[in-house]
Protein backbone atom coordinates (compact mmCIF):
# COMPACT_ATOMS: atom_id res chain seq x y z
CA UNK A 1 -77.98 -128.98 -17.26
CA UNK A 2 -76.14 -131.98 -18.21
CA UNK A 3 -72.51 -132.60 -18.15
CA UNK A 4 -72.19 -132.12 -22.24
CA UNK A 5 -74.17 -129.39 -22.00
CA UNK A 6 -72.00 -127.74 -18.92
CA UNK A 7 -68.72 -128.66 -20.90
CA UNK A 8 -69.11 -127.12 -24.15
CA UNK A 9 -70.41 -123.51 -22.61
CA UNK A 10 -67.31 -123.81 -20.51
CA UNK A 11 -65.18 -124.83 -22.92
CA UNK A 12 -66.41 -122.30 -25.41
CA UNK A 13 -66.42 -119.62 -23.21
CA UNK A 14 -62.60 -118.57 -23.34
CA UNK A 15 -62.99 -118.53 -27.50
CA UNK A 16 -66.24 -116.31 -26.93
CA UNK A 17 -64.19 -113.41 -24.42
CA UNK A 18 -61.32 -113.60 -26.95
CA UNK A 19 -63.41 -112.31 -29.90
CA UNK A 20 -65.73 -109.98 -27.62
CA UNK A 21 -62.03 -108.72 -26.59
CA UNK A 22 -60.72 -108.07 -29.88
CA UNK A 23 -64.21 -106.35 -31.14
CA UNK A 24 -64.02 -104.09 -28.47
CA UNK A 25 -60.86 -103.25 -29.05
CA UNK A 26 -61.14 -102.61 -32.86
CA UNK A 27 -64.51 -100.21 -31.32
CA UNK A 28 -61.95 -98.16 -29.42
CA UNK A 29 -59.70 -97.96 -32.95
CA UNK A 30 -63.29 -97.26 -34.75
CA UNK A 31 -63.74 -94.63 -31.84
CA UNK A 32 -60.05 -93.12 -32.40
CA UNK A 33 -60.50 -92.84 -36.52
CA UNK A 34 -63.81 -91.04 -36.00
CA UNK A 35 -61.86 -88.50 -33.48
CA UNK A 36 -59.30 -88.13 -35.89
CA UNK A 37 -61.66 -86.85 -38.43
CA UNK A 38 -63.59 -84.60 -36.41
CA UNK A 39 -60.33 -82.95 -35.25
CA UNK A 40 -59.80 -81.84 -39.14
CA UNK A 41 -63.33 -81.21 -39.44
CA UNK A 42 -64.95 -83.64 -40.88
CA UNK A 43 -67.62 -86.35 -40.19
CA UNK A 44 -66.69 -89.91 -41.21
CA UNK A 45 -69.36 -92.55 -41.67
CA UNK A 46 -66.90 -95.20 -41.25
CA UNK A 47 -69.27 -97.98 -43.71
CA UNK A 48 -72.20 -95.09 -45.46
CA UNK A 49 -72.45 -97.75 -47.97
CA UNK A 50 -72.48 -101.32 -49.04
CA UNK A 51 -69.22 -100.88 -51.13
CA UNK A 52 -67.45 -99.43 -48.17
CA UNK A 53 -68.29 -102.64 -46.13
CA UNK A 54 -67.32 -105.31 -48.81
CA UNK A 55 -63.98 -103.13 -50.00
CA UNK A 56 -63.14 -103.08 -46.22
CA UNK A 57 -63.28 -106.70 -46.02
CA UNK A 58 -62.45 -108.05 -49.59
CA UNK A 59 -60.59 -105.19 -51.11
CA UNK A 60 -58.62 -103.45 -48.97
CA UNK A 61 -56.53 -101.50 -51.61
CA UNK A 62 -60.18 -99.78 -52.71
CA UNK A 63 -61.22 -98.68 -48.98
CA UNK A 64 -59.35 -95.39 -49.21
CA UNK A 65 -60.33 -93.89 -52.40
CA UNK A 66 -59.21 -90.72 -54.43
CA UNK A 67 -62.09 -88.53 -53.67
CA UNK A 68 -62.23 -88.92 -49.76
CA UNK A 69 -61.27 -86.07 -48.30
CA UNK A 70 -58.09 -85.48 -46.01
CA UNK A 71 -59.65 -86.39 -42.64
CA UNK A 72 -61.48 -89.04 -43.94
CA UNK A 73 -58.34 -90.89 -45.99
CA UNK A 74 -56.43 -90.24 -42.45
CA UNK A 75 -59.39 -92.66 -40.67
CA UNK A 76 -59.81 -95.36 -43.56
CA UNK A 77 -55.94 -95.63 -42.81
CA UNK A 78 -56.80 -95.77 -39.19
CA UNK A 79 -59.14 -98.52 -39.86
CA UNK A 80 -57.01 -100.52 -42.24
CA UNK A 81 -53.99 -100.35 -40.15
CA UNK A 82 -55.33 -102.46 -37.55
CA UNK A 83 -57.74 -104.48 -40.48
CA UNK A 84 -55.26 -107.44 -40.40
CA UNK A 85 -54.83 -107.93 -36.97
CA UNK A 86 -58.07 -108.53 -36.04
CA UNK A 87 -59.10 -110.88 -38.66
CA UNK A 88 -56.26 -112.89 -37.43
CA UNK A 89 -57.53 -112.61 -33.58
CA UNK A 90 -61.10 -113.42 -34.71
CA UNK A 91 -60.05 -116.52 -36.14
CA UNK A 92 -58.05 -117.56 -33.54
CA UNK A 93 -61.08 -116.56 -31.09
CA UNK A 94 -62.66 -118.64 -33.45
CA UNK A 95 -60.24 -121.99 -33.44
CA UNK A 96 -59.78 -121.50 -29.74
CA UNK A 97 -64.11 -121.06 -29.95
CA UNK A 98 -64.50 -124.79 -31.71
CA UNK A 99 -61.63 -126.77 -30.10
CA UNK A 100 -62.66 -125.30 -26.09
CA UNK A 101 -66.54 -125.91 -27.20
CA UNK A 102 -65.85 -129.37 -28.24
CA UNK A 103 -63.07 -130.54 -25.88
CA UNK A 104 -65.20 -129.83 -23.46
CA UNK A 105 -68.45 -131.27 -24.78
CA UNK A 106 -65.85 -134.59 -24.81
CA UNK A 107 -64.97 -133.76 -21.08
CA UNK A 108 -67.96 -132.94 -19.76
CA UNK A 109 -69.36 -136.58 -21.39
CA UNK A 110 -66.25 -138.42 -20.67
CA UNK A 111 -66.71 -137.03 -17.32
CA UNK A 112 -70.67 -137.82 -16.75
CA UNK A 113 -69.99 -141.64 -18.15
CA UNK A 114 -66.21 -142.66 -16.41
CA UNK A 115 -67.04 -140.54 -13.06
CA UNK A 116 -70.23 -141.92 -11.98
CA UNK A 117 -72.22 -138.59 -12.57
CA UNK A 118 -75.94 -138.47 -13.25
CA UNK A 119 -78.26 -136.36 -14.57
């Protein structure tokens, strides 16, 4: 593997364990919502449909609608409380992603040429 090749998985890798991080943790909220619906009976599909997926994402304010039922408005609230936060953790995963991957593409280059290292 060369140098380049060696920095930019190495410097990519931090960005990469950030966002696997913060999916896993939004999971465990996923996991926690569901709960909280099955302890008031009820069995919440969290996205059973296309518009559930885009209102999550685009249209918040839409993601909790009038006819969902008591346990299942209590998980869409679940959801959207932590919504925010991890957008803003997957694109900072995602800045620290680009800058690690190509810092250390420059490194690992810089490093190969100005140290004397060979393929």
């Amino acid at each position: 593997m060369d140098s380049f090749e060696l920095g930019f998985l190495l410097g990519a890798s931090p960005g990469i364990i950030y966002i696997l991080r913060n999916m896993k943790h939004m999971l465990r909220v996923r996991d926690k919502a569901k709960e909280l619906a099955r302890e008031q009976g009820e069995k919440w599909l969290e996205f059973s449909s296309w518009s559930d997926s885009f209102n999550f994402i685009f249209q918040p304010q839409r993601y909790v609608r009038g006819e969902d039922s008591k346990g299942t408005r209590a998980a869409k609230e679940m959801i959207l409380s932590e919504r925010h936060r991890y957008f803003v953790r997957q694109a900072i995963g995602g800045a620290i992603l680009v800058v690690g991957a190509v810092g250390g593409a420059i490194g690992g280059s810089a490093l190969q040429h100005f140290g004397g290292l060979s393929n």
